[in-house]
N, C-alpha and C. Protein backbone atom coordinates (compact mmCIF):
# COMPACT_ATOMS: atom_id res chain seq x y z
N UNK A 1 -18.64 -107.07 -130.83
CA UNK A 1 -17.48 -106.26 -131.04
C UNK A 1 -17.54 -105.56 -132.40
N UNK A 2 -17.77 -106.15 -133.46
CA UNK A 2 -18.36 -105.75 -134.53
C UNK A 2 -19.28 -104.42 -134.76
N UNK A 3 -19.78 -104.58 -133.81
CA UNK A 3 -21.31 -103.59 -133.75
C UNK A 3 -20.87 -102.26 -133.22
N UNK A 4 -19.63 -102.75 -132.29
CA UNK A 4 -19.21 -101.74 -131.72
C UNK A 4 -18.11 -100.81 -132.22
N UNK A 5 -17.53 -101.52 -133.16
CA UNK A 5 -16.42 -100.98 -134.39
C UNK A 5 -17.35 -100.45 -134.95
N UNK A 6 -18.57 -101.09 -135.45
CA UNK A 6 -19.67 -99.96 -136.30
C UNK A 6 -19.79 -98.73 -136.09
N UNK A 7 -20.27 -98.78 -134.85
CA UNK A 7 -21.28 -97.26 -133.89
C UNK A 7 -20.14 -96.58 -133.74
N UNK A 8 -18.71 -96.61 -133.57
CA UNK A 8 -17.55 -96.02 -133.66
C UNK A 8 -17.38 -95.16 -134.59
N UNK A 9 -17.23 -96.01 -136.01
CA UNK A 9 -17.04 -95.80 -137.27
C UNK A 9 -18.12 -94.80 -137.73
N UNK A 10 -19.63 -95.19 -137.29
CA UNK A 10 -20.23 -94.34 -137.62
C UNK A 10 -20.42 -93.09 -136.96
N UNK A 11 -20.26 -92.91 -135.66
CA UNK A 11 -19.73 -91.44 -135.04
C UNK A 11 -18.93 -90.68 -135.25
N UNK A 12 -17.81 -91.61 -135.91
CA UNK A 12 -16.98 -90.63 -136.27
C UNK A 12 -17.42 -89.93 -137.66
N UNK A 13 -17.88 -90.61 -138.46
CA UNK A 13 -18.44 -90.16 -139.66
C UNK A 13 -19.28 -89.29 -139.80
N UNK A 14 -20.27 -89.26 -138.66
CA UNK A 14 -21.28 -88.30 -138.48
C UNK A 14 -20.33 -86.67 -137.86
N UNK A 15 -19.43 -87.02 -137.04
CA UNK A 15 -19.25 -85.92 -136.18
C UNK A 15 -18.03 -85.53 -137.13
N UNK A 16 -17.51 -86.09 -138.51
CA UNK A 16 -16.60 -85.19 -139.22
C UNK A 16 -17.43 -84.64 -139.99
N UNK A 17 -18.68 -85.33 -140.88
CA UNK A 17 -19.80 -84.73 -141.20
C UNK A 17 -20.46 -83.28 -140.46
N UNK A 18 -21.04 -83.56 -139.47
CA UNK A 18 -21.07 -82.24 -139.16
C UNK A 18 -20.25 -80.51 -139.20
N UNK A 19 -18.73 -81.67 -138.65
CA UNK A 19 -17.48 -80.55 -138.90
C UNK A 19 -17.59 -79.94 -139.70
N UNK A 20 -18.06 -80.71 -140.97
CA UNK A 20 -17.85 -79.95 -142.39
C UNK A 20 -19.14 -79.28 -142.84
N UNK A 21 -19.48 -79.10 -142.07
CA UNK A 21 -21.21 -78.39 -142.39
C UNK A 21 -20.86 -76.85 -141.53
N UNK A 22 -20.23 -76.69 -140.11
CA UNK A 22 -20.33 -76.06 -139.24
C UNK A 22 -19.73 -74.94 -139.96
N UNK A 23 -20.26 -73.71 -139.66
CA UNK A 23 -19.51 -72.16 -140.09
C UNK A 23 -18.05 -72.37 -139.55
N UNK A 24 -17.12 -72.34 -140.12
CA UNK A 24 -15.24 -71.75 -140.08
C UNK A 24 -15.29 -70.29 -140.06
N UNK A 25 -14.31 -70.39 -139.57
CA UNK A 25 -14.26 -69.15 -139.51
C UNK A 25 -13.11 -68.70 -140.39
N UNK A 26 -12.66 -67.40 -141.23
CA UNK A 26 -11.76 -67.47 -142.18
C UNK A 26 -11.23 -66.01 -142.11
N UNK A 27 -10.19 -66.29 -142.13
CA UNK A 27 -9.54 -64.61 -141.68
C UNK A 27 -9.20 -64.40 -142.75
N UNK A 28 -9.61 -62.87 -143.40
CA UNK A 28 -9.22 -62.48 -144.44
C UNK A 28 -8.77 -61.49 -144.31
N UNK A 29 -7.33 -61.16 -145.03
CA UNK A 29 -6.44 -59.81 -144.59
C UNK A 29 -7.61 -58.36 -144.97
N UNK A 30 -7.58 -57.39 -144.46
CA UNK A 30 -8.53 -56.50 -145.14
C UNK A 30 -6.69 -55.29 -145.37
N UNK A 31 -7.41 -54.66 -146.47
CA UNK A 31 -6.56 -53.69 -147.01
C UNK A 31 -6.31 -52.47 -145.99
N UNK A 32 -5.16 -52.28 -145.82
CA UNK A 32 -4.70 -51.05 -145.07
C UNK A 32 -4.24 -49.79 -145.73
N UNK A 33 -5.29 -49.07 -144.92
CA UNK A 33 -4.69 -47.72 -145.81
C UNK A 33 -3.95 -46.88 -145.21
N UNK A 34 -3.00 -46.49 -146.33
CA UNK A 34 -1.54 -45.99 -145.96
C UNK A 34 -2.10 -44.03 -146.52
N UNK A 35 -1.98 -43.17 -145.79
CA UNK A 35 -2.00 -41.89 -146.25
C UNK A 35 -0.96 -41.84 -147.18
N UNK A 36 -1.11 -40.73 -148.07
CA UNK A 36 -0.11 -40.54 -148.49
C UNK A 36 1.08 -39.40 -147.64
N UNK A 37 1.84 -39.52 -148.17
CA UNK A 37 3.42 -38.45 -146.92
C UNK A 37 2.77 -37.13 -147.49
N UNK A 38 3.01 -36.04 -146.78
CA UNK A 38 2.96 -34.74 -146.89
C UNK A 38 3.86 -34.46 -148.39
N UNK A 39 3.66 -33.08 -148.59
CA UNK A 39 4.49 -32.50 -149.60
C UNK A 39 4.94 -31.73 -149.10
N UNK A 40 6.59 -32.00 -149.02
CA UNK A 40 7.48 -31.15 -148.79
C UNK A 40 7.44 -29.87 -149.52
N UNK A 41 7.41 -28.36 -148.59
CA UNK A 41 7.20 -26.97 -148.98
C UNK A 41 8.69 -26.73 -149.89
N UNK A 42 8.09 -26.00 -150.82
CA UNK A 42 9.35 -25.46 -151.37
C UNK A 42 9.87 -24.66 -151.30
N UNK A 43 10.85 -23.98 -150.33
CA UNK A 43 10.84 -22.55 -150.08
C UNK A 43 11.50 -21.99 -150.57
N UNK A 44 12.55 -22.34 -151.85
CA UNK A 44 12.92 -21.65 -152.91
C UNK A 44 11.80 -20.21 -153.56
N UNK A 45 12.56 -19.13 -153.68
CA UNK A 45 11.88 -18.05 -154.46
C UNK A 45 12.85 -16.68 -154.98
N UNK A 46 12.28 -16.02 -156.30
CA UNK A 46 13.36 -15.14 -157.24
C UNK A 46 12.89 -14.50 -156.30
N UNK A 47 13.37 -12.93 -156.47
CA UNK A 47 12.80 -11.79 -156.13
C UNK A 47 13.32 -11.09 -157.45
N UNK A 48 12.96 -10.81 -158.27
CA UNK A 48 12.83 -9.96 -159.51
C UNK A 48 12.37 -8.51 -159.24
N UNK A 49 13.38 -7.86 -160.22
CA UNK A 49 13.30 -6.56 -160.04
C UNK A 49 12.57 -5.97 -161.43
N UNK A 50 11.72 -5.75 -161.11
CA UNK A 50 10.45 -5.05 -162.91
C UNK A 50 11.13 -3.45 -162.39
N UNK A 51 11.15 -2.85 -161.46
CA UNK A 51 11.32 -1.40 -161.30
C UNK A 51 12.21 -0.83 -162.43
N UNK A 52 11.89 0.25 -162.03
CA UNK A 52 13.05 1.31 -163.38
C UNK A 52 14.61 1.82 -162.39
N UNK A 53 14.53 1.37 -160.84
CA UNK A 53 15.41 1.82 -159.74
C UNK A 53 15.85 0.40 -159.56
N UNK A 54 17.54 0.83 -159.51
CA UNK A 54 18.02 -0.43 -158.22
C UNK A 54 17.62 -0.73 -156.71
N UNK A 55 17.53 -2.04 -156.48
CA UNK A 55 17.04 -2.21 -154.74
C UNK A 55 18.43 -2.32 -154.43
N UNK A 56 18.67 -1.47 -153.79
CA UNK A 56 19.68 -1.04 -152.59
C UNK A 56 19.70 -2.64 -151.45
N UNK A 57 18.68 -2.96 -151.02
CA UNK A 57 18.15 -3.64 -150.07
C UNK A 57 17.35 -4.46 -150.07
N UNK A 58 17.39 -5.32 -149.25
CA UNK A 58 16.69 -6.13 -149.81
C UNK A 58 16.50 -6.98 -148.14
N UNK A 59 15.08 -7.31 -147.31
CA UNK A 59 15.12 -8.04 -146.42
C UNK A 59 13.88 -8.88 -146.46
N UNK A 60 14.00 -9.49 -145.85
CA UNK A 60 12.60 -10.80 -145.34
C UNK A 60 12.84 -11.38 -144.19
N UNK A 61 11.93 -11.65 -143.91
CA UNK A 61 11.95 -12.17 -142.16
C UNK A 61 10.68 -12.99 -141.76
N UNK A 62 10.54 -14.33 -141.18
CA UNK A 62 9.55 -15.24 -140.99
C UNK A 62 8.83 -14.10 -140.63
N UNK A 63 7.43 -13.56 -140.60
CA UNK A 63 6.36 -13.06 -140.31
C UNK A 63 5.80 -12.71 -138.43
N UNK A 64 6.64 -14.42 -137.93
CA UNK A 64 6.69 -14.35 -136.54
C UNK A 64 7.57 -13.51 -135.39
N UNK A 65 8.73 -13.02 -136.66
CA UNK A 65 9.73 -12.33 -136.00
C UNK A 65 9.46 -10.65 -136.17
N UNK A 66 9.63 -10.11 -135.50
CA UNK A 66 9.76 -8.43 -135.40
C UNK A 66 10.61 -7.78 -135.97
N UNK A 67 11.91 -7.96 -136.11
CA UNK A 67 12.64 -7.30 -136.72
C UNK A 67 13.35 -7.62 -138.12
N UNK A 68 13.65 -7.20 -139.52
CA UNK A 68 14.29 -7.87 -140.49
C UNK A 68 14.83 -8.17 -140.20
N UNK A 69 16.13 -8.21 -139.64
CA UNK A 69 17.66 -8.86 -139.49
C UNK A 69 18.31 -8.33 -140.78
N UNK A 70 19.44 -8.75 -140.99
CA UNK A 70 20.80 -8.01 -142.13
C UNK A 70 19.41 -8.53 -143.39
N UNK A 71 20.58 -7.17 -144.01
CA UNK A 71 20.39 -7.26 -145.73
C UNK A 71 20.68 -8.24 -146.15
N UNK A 72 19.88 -8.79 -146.76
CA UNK A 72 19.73 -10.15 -147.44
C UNK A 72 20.92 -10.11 -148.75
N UNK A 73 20.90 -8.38 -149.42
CA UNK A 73 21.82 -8.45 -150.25
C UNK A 73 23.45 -8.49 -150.09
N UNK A 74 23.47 -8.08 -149.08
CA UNK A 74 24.91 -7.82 -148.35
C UNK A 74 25.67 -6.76 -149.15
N UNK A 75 26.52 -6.99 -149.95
CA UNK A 75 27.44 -5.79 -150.63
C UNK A 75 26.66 -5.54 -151.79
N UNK A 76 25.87 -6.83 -152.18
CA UNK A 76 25.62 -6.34 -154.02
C UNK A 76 23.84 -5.64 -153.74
N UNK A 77 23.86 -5.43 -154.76
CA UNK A 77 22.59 -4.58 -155.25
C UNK A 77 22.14 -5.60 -156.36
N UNK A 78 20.02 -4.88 -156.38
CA UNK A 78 19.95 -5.77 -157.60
C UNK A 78 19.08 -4.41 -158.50
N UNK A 79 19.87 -4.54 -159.72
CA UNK A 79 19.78 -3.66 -160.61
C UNK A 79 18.49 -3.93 -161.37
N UNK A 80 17.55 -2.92 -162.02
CA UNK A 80 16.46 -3.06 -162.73
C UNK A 80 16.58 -4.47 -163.88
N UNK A 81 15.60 -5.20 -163.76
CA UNK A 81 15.68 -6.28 -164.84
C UNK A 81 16.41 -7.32 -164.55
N UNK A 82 16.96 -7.37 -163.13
CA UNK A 82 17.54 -8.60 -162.66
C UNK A 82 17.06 -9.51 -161.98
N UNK A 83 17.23 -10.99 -161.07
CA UNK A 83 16.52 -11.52 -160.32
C UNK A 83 17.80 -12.18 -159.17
N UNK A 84 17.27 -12.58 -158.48
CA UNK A 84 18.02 -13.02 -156.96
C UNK A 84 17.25 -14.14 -156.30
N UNK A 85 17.82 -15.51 -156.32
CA UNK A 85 17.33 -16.13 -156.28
C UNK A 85 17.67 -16.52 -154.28
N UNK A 86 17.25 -17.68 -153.87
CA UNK A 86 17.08 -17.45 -152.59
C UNK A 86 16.28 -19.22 -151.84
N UNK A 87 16.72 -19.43 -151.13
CA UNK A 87 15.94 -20.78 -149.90
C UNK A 87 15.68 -20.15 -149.08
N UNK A 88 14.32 -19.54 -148.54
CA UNK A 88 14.09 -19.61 -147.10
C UNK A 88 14.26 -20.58 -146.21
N UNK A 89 14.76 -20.59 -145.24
CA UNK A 89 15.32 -21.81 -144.21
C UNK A 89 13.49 -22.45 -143.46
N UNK A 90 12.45 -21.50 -143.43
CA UNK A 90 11.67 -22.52 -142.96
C UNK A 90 10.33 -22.31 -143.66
N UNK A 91 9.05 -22.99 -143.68
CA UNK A 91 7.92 -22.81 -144.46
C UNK A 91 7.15 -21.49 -143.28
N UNK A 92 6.44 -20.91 -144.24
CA UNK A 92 5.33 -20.09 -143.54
C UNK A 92 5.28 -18.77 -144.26
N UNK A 93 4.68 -18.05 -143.31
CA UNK A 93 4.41 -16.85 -143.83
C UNK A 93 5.49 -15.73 -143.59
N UNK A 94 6.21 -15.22 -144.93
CA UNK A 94 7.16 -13.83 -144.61
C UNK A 94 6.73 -12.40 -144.92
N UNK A 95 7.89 -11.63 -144.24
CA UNK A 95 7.47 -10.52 -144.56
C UNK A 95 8.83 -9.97 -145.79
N UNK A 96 8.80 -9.08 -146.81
CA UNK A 96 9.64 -8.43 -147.32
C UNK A 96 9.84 -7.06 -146.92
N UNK A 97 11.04 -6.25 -147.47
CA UNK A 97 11.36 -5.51 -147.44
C UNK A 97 12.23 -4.94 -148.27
N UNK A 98 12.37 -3.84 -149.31
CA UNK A 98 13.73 -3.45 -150.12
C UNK A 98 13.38 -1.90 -149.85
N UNK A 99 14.59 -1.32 -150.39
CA UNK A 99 14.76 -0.17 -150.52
C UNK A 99 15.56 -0.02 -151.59
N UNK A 100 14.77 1.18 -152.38
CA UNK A 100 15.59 1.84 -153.41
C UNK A 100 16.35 2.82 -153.68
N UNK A 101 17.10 3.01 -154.67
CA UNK A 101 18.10 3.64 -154.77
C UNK A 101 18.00 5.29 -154.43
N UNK A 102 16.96 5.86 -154.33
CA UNK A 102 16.18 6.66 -154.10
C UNK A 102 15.92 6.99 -152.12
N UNK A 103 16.24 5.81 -151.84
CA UNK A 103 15.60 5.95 -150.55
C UNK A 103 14.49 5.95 -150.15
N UNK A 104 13.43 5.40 -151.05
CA UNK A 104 12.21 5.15 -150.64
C UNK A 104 12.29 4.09 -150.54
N UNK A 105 11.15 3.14 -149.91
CA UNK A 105 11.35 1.63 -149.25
C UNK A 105 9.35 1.04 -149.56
N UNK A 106 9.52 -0.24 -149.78
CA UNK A 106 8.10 -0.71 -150.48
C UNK A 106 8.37 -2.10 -149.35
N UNK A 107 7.19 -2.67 -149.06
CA UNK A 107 7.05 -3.78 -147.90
C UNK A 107 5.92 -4.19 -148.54
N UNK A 108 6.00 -5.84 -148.08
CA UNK A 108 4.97 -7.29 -148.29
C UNK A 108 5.43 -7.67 -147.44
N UNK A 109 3.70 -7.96 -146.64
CA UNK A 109 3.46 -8.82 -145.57
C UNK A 109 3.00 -10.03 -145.73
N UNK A 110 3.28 -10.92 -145.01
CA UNK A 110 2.51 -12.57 -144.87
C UNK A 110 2.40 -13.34 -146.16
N UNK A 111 3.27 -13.31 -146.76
CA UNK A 111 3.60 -14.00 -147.67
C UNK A 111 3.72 -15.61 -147.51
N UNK A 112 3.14 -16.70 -148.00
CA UNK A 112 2.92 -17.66 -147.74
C UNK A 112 4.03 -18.22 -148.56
N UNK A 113 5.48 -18.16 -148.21
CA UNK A 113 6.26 -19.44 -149.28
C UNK A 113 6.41 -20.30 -149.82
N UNK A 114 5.69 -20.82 -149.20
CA UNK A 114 5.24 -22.63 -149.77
C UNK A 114 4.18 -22.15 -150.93
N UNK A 115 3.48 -21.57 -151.17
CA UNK A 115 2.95 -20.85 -152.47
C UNK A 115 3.31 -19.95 -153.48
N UNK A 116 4.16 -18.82 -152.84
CA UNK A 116 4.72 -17.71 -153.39
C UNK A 116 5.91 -18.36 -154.14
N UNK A 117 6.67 -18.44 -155.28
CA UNK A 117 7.81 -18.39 -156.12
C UNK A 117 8.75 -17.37 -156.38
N UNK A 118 7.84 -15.91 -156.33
CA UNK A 118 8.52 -14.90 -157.03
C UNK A 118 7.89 -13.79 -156.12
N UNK A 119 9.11 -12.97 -156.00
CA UNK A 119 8.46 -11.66 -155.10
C UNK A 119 9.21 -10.61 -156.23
N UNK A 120 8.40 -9.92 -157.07
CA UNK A 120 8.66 -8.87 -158.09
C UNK A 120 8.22 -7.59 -157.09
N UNK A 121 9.38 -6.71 -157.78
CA UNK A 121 9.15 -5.38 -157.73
C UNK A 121 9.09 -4.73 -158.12
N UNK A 122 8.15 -3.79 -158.25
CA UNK A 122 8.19 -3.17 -159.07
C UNK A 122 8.31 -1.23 -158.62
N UNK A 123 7.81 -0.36 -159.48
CA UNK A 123 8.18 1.08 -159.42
C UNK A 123 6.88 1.18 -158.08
N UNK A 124 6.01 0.49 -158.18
CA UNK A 124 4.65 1.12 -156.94
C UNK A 124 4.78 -0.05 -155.99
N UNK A 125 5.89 -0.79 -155.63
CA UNK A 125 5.90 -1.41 -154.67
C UNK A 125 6.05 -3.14 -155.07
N UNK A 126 5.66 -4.05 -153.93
CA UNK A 126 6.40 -5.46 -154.30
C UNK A 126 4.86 -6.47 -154.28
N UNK A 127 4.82 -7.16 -155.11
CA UNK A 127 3.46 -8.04 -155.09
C UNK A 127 4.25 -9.57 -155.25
N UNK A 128 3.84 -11.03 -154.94
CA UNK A 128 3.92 -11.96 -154.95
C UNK A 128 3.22 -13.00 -155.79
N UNK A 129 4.33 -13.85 -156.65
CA UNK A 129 3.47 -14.26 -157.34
C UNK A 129 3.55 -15.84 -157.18
């Protein structure tokens, strides 16, 4: 009986022995990568007047649409050396439009807002800056 408590004792010893030899296996969290969020477009922009003429007028229109829609200025005018500030309601590319006091009229196409800040005008027409 003895002998047999032995060979017990020693099986078990051997076979926790082994246990502890055998590859485990070990889960290790691995790092997740998180993108970073987009950057919200800013579609804030002046339209500054450099000209030596008042803009009578003043329009822009998403790029996708055909027609300006109303004067952006409504009753007021913007006089030489002034600025008009403004939110486009969505990101992309616009088009401008003013007319001066004169009755001549200067246009910018595809204007990228989310880049553009400032749409100046000037006496030979409107550039984006």
């Amino acid at each position: 009986m003895f002998r047999r408590k032995l060979l017990a004792l020693s099986a078990l010893a051997g076979a926790t022995a082994v246990a502890a030899c055998a590859p485990q296996t070990v889960y290790v969290p691995q790092p997740t990568y998180v993108a970073p969020a987009p950057v919200a477009c800013d579609t804030r922009f002046q339209v500054v007047n450099n000209s030596s003429l008042t803009v009578m007028q003043l329009f822009f229109s998403h790029s996708s649409i055909n027609n300006w829609g109303p004067d952006q200025l409504g009753q007021n005018v913007l006089p030489p050396g002034r600025v008009w500030n403004y939110r486009a309601a969505n990101a992309g590319a616009y088009d401008f439009r003013v007319v001066y006091a004169n009755g001549r009229a200067a246009e910018l196409r595809r204007v990228d807002i989310c880049r553009a800040s400032r749409i100046i005008v000037t006496n030979s027409g409107l550039y984006a800056q």
